[in-house]
PDB file of N, CA and C in Angstrom:
ATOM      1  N   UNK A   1      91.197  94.239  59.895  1.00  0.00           N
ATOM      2  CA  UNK A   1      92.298  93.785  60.697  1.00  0.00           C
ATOM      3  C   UNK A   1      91.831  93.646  62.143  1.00  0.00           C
ATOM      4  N   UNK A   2      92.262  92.523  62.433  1.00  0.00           N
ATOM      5  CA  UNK A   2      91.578  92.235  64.274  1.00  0.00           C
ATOM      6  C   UNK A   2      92.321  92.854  65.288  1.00  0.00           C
ATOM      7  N   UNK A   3      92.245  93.316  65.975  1.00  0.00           N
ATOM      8  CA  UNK A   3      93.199  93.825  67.104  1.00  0.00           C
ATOM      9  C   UNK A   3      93.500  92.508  68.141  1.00  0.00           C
ATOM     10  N   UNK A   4      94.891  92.465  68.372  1.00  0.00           N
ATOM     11  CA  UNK A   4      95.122  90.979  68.994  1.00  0.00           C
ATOM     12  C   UNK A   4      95.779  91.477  70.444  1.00  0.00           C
ATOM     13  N   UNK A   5      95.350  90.879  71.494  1.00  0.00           N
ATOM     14  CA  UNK A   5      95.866  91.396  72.520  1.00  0.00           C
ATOM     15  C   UNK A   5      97.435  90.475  73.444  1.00  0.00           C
ATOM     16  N   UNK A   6      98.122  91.248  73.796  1.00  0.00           N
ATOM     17  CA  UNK A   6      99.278  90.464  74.517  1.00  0.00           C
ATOM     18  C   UNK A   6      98.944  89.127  75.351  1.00  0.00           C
ATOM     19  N   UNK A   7      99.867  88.333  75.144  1.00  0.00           N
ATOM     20  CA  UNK A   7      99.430  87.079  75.857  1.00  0.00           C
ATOM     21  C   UNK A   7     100.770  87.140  76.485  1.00  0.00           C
ATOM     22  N   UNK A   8     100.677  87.144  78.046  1.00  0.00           N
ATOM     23  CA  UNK A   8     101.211  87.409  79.229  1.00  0.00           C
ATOM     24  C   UNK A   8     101.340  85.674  79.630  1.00  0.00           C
ATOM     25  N   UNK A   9     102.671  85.469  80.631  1.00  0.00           N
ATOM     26  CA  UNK A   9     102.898  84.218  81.165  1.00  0.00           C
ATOM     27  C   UNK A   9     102.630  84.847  82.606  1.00  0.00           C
ATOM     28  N   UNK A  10     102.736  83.982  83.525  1.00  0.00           N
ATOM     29  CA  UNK A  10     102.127  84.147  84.917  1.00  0.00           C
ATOM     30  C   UNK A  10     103.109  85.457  85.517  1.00  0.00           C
ATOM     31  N   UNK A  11     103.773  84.407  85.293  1.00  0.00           N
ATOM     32  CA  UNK A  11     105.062  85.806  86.235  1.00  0.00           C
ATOM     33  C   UNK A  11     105.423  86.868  85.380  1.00  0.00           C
ATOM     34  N   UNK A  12     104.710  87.535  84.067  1.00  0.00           N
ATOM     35  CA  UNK A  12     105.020  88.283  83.670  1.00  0.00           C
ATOM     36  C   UNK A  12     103.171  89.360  84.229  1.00  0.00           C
ATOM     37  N   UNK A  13     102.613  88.298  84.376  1.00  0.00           N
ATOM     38  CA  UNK A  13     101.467  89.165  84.807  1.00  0.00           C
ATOM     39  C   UNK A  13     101.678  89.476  85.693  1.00  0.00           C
ATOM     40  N   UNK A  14     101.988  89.143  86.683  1.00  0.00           N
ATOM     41  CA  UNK A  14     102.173  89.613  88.133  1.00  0.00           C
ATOM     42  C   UNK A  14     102.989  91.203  88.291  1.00  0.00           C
ATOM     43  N   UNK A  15     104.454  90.914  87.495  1.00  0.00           N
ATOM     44  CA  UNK A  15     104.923  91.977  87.841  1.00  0.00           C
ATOM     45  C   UNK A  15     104.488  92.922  87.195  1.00  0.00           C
ATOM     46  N   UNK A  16     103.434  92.961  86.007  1.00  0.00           N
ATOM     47  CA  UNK A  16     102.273  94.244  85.825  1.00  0.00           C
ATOM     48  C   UNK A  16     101.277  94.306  86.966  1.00  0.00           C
ATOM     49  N   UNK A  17     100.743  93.066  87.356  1.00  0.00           N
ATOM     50  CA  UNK A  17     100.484  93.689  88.811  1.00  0.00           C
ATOM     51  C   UNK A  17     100.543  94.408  89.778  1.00  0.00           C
ATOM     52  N   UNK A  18     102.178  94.135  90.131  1.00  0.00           N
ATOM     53  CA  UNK A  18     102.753  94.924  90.763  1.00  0.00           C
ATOM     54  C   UNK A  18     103.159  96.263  91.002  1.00  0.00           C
ATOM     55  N   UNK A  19     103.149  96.541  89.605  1.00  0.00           N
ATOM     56  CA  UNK A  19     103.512  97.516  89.447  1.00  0.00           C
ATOM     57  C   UNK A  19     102.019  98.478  89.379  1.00  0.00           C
ATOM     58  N   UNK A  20     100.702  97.810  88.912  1.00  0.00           N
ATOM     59  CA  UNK A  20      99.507  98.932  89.532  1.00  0.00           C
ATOM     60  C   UNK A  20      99.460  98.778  90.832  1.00  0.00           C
ATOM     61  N   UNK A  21      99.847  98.034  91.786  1.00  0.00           N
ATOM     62  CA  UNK A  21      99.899  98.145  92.951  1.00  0.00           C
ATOM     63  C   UNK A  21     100.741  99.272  93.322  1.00  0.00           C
ATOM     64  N   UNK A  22     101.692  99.209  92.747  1.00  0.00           N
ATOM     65  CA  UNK A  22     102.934 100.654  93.095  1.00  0.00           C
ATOM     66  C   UNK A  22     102.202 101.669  92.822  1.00  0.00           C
ATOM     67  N   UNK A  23     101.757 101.652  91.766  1.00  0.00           N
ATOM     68  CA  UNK A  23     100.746 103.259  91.452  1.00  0.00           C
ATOM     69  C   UNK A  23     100.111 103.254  92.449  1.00  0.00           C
ATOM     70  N   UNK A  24      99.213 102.696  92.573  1.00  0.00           N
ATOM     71  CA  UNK A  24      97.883 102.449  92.752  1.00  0.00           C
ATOM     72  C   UNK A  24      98.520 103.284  94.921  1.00  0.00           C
ATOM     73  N   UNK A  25      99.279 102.771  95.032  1.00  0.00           N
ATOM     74  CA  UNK A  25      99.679 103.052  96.993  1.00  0.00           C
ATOM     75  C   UNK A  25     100.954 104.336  96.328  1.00  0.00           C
ATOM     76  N   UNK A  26     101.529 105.153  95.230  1.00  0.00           N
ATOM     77  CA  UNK A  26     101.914 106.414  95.370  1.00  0.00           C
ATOM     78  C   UNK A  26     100.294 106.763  95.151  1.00  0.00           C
ATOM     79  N   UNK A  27      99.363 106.930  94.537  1.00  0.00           N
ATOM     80  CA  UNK A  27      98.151 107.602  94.550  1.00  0.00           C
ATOM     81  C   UNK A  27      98.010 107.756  95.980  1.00  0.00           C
ATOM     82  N   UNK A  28      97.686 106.828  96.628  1.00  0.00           N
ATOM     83  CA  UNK A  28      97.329 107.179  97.997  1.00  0.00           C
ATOM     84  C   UNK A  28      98.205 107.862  98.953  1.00  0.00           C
ATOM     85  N   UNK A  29      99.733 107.370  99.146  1.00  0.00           N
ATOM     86  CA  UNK A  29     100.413 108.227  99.911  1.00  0.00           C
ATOM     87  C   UNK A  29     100.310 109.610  99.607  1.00  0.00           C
ATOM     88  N   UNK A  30      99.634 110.290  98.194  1.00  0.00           N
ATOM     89  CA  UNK A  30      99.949 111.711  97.542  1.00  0.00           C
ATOM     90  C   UNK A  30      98.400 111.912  98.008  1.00  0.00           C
ATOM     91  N   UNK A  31      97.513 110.974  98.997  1.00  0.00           N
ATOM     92  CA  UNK A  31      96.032 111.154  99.217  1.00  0.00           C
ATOM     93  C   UNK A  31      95.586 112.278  97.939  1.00  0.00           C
ATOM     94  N   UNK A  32      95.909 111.897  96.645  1.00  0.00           N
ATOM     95  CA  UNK A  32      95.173 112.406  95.523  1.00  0.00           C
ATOM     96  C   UNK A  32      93.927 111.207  95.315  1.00  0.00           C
ATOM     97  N   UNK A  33      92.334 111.283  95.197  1.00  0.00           N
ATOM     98  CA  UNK A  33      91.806 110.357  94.798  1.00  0.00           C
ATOM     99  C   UNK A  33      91.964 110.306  93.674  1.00  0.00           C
ATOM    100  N   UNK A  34      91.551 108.786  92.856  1.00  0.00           N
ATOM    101  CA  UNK A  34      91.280 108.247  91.566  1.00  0.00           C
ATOM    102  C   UNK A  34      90.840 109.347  90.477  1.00  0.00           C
ATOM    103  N   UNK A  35      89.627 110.257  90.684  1.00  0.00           N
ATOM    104  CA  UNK A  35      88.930 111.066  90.040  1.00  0.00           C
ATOM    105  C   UNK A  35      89.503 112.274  89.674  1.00  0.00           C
ATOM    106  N   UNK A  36      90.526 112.227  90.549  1.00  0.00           N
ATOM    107  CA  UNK A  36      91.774 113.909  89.981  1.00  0.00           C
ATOM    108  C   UNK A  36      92.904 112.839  89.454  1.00  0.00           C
ATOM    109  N   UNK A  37      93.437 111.843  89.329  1.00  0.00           N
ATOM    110  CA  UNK A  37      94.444 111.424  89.371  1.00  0.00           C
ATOM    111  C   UNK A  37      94.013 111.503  87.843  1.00  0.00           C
ATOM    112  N   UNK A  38      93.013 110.747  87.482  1.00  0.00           N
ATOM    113  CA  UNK A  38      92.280 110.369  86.153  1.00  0.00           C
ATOM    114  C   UNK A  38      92.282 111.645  85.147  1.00  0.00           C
ATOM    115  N   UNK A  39      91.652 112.795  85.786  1.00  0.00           N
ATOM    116  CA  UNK A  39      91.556 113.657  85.054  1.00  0.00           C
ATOM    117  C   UNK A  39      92.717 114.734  85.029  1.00  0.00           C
ATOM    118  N   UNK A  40      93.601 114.411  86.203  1.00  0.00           N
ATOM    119  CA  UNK A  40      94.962 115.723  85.271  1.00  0.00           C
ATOM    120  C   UNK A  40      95.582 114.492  84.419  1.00  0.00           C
ATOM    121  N   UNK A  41      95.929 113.271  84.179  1.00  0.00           N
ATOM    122  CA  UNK A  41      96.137 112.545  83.431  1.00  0.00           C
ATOM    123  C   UNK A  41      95.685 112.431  82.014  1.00  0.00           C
ATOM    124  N   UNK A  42      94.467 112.664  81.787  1.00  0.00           N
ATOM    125  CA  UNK A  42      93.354 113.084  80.813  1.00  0.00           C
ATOM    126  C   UNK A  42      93.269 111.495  80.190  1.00  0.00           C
ATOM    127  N   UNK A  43      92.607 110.850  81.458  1.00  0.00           N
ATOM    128  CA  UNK A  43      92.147 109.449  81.117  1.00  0.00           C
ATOM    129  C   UNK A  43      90.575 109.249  81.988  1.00  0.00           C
ATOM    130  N   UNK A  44      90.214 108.119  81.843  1.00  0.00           N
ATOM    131  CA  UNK A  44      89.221 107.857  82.471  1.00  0.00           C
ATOM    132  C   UNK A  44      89.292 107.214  83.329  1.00  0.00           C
ATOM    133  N   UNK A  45      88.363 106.971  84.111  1.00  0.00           N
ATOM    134  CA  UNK A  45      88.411 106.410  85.568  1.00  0.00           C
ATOM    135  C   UNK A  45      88.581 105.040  85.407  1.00  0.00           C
ATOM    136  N   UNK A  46      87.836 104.516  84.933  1.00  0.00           N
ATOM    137  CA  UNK A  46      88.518 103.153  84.582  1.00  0.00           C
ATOM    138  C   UNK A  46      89.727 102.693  83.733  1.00  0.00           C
ATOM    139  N   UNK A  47      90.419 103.859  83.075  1.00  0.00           N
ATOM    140  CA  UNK A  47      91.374 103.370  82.621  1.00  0.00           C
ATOM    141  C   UNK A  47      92.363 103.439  84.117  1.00  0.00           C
ATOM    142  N   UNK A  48      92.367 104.363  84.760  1.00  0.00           N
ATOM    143  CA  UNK A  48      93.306 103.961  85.921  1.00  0.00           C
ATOM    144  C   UNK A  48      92.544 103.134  86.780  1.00  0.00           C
ATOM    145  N   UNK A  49      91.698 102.789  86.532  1.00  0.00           N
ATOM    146  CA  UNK A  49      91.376 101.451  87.963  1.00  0.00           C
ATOM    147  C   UNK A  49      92.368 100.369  87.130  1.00  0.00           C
ATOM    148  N   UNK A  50      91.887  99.951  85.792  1.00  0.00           N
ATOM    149  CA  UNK A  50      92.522  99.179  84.763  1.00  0.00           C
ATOM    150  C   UNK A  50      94.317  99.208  85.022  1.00  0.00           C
ATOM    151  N   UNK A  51      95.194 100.297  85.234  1.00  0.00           N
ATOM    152  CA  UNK A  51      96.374 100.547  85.462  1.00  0.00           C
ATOM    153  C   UNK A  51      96.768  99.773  86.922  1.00  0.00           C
ATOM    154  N   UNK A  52      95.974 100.219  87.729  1.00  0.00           N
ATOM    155  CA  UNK A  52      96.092 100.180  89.242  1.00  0.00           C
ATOM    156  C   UNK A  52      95.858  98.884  89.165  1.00  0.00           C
ATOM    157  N   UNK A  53      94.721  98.054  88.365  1.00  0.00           N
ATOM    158  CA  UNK A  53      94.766  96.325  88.552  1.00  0.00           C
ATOM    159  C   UNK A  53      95.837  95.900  87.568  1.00  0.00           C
ATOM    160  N   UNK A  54      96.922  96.191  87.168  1.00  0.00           N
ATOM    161  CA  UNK A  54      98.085  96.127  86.505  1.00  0.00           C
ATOM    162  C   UNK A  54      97.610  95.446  84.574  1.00  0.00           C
ATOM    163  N   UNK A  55      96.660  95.969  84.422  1.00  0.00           N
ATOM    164  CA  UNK A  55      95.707  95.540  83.099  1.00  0.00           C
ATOM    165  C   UNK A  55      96.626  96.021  81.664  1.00  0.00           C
ATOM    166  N   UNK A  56      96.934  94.483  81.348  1.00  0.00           N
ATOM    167  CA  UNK A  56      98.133  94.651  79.986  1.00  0.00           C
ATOM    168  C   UNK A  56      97.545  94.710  78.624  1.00  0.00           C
ATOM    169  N   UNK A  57      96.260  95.684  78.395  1.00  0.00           N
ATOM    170  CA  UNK A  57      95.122  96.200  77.601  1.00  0.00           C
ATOM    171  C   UNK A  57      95.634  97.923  77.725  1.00  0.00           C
ATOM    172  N   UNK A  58      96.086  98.720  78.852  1.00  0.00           N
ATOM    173  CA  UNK A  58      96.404  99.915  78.354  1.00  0.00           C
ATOM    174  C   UNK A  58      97.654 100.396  78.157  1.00  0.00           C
ATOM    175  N   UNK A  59      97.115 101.851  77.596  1.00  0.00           N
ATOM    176  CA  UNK A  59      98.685 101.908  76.999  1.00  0.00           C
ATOM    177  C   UNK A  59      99.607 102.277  77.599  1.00  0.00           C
ATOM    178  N   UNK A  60     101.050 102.026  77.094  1.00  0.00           N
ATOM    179  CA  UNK A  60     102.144 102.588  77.970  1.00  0.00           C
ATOM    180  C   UNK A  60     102.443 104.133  78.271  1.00  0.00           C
ATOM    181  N   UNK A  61     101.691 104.843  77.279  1.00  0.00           N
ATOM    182  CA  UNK A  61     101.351 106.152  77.488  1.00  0.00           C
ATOM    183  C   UNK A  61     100.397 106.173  78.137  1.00  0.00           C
ATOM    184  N   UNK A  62      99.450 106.046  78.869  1.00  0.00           N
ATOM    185  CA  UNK A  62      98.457 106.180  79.730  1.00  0.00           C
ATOM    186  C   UNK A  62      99.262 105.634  81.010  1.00  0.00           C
ATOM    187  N   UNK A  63     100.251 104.712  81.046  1.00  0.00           N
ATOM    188  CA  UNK A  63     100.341 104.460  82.348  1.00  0.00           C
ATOM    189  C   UNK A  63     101.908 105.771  82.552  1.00  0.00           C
ATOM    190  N   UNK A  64     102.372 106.195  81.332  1.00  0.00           N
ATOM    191  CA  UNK A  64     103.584 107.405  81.717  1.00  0.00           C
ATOM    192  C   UNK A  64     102.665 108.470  82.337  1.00  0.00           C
ATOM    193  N   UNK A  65     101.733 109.012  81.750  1.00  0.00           N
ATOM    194  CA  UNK A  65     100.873 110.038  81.926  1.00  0.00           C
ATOM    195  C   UNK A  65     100.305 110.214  83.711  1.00  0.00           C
ATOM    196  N   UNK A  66      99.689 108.578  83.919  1.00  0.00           N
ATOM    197  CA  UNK A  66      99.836 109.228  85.330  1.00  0.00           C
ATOM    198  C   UNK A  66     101.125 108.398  86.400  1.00  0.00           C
ATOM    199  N   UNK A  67     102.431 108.335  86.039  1.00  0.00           N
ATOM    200  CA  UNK A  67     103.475 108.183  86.348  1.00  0.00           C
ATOM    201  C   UNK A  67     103.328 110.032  86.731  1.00  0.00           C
ATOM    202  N   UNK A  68     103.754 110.939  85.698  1.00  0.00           N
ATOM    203  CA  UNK A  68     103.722 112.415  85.889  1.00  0.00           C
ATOM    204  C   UNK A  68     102.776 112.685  86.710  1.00  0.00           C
ATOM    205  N   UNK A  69     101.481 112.463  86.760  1.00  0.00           N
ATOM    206  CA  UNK A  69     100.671 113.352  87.686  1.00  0.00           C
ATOM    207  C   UNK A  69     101.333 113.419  88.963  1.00  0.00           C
ATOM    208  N   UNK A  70     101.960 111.920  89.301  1.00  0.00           N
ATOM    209  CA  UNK A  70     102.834 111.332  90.397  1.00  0.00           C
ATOM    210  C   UNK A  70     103.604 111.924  90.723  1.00  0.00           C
ATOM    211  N   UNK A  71     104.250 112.329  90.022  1.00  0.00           N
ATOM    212  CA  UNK A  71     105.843 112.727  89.879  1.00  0.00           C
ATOM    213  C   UNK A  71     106.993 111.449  89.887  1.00  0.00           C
ATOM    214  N   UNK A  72     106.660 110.996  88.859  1.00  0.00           N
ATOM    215  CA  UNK A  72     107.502 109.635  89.367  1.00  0.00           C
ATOM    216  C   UNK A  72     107.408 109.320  87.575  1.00  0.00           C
ATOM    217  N   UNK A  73     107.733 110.187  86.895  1.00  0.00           N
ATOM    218  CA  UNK A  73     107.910 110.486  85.092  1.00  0.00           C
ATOM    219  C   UNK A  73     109.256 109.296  84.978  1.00  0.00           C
ATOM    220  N   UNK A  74     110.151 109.982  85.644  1.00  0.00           N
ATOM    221  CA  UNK A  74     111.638 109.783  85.713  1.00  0.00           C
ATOM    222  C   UNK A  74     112.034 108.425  86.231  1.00  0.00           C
ATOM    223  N   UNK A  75     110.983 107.747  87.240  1.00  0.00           N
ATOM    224  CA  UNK A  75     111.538 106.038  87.324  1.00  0.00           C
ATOM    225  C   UNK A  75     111.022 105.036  86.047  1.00  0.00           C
ATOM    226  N   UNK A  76     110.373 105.656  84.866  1.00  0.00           N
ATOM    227  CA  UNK A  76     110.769 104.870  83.559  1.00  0.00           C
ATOM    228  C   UNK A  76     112.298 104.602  83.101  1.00  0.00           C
ATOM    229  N   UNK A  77     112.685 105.699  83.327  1.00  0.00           N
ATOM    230  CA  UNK A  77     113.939 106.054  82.551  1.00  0.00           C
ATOM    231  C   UNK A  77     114.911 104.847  83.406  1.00  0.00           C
ATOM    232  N   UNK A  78     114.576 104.200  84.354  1.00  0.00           N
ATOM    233  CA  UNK A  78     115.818 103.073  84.701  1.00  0.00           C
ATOM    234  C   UNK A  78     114.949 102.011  84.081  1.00  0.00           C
ATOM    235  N   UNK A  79     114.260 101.970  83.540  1.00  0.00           N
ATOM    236  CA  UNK A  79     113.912 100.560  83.209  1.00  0.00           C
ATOM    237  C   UNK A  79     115.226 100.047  82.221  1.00  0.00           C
ATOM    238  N   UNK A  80     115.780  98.945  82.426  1.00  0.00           N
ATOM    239  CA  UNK A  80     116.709  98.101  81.096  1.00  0.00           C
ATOM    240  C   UNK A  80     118.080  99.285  81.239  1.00  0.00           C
ATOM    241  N   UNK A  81     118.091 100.142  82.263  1.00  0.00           N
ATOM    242  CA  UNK A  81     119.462 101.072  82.104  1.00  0.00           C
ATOM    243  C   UNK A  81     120.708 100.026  82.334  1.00  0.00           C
ATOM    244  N   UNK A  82     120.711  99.425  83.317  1.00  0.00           N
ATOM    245  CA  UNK A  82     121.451  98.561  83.558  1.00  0.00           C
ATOM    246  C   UNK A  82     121.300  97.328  83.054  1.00  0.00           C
ATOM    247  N   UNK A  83     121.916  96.858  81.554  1.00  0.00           N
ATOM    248  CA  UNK A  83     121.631  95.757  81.242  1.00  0.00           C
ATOM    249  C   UNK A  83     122.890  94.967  81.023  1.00  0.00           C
ATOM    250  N   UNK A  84     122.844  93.799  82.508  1.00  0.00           N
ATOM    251  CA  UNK A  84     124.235  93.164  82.610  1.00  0.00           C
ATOM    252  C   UNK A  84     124.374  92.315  81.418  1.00  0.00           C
ATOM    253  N   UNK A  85     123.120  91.532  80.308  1.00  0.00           N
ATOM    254  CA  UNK A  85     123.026  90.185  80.133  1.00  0.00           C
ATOM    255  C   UNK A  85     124.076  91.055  78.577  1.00  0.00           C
ATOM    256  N   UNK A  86     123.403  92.349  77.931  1.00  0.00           N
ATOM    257  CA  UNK A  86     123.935  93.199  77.139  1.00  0.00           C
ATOM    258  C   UNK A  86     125.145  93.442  76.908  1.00  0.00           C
ATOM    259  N   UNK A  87     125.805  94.067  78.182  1.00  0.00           N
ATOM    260  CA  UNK A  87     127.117  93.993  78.620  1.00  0.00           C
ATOM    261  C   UNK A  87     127.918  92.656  78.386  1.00  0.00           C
ATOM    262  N   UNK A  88     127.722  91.781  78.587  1.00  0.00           N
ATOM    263  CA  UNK A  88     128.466  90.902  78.902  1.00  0.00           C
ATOM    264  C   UNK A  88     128.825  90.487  77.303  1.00  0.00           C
ATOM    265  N   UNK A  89     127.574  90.128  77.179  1.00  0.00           N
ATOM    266  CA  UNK A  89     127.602  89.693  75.501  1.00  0.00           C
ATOM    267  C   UNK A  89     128.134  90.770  74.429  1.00  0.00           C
ATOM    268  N   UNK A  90     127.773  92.183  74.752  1.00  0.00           N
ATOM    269  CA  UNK A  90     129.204  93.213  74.138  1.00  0.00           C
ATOM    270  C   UNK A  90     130.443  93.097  74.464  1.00  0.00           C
ATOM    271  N   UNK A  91     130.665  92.588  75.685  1.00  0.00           N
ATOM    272  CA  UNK A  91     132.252  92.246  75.753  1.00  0.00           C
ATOM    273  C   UNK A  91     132.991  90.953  75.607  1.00  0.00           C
ATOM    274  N   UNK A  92     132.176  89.972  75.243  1.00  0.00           N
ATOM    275  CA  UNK A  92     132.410  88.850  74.685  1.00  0.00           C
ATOM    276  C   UNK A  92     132.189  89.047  73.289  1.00  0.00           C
ATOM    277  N   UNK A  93     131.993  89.834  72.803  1.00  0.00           N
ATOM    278  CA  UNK A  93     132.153  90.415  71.351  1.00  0.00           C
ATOM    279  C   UNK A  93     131.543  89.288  70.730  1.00  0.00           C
ATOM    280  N   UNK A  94     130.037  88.996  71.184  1.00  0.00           N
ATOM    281  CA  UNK A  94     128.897  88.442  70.134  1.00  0.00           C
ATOM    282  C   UNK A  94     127.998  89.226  68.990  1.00  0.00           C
ATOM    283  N   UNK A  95     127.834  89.555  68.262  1.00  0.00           N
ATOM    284  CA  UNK A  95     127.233  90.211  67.042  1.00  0.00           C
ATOM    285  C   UNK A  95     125.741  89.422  67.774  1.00  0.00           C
ATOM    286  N   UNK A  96     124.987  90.942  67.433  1.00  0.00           N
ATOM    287  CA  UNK A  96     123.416  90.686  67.494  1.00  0.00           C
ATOM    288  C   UNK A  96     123.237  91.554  66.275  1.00  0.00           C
ATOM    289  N   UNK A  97     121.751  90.821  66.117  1.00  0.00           N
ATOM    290  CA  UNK A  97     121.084  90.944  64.584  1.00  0.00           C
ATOM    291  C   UNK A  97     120.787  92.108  65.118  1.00  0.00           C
ATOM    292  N   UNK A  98     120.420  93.354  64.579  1.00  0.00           N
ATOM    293  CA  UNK A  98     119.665  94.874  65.044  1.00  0.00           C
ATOM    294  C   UNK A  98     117.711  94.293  64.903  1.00  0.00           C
ATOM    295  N   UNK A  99     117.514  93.530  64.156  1.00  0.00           N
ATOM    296  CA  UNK A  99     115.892  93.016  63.503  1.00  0.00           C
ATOM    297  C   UNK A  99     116.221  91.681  63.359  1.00  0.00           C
ATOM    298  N   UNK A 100     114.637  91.239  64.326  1.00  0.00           N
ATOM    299  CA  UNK A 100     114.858  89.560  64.448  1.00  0.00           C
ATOM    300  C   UNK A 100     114.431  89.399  63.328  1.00  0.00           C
ATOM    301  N   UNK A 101     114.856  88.017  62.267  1.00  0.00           N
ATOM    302  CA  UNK A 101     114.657  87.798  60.805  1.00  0.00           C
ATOM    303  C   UNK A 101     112.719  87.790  60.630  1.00  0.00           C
ATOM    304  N   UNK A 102     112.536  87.867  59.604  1.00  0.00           N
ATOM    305  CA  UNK A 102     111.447  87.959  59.451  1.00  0.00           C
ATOM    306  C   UNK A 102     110.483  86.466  58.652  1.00  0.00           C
ATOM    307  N   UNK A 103     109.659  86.006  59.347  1.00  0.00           N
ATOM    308  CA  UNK A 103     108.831  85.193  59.202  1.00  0.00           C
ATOM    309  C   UNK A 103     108.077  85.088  57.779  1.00  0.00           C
ATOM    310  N   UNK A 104     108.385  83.851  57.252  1.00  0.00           N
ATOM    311  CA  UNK A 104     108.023  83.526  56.042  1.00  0.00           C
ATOM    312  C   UNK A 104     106.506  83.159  55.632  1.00  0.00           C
TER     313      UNK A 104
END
């Protein structure tokens, strides 16, 4: 079995960008270098350079892991909290499938 990797559109790369940029400047305001950040994380140094260049190859557990070293565990938890498009379409009482149909 091949391992197939995500294929990202522009503006979806970016805001993984962005977001190792966000790490990447709390690392520094916490003046923790790369090499402790890496290892209370229990990753390698290039996997957080890889994070910090917003690289959509690691995992989302590697990038929670040093979210915590951060202290910044807890700004996952708003991701999609507020979902107006959800809302709306629950109160327009549209039925969604729970599983998109499956490919023949």
């Amino acid at each position: 079995m091949t391992k197939k990797s995500a294929v990202l559109l522009p503006k979806t790369t970016h805001i993984l960008e962005t977001v190792g940029d966000q790490i990447k400047l709390a690392r520094l305001r916490r003046k923790l270098s790369g090499e402790m950040v890496a290892e209370r994380a229990g990753i390698g140094r290039n996997t957080l350079i890889s994070i910090e260049q917003g690289k959509p190859t690691v995992s989302i557990g590697h990038y929670l892991n040093v979210l915590k070293v951060l202290g910044l565990e807890k700004d996952l938890l708003a991701l999609a909290k507020d979902d107006d498009l959800g809302r709306k379409l629950q109160d327009a009482g549209l039925s969604t499938k729970e599983r998109a149909p499956k490919k023949n």
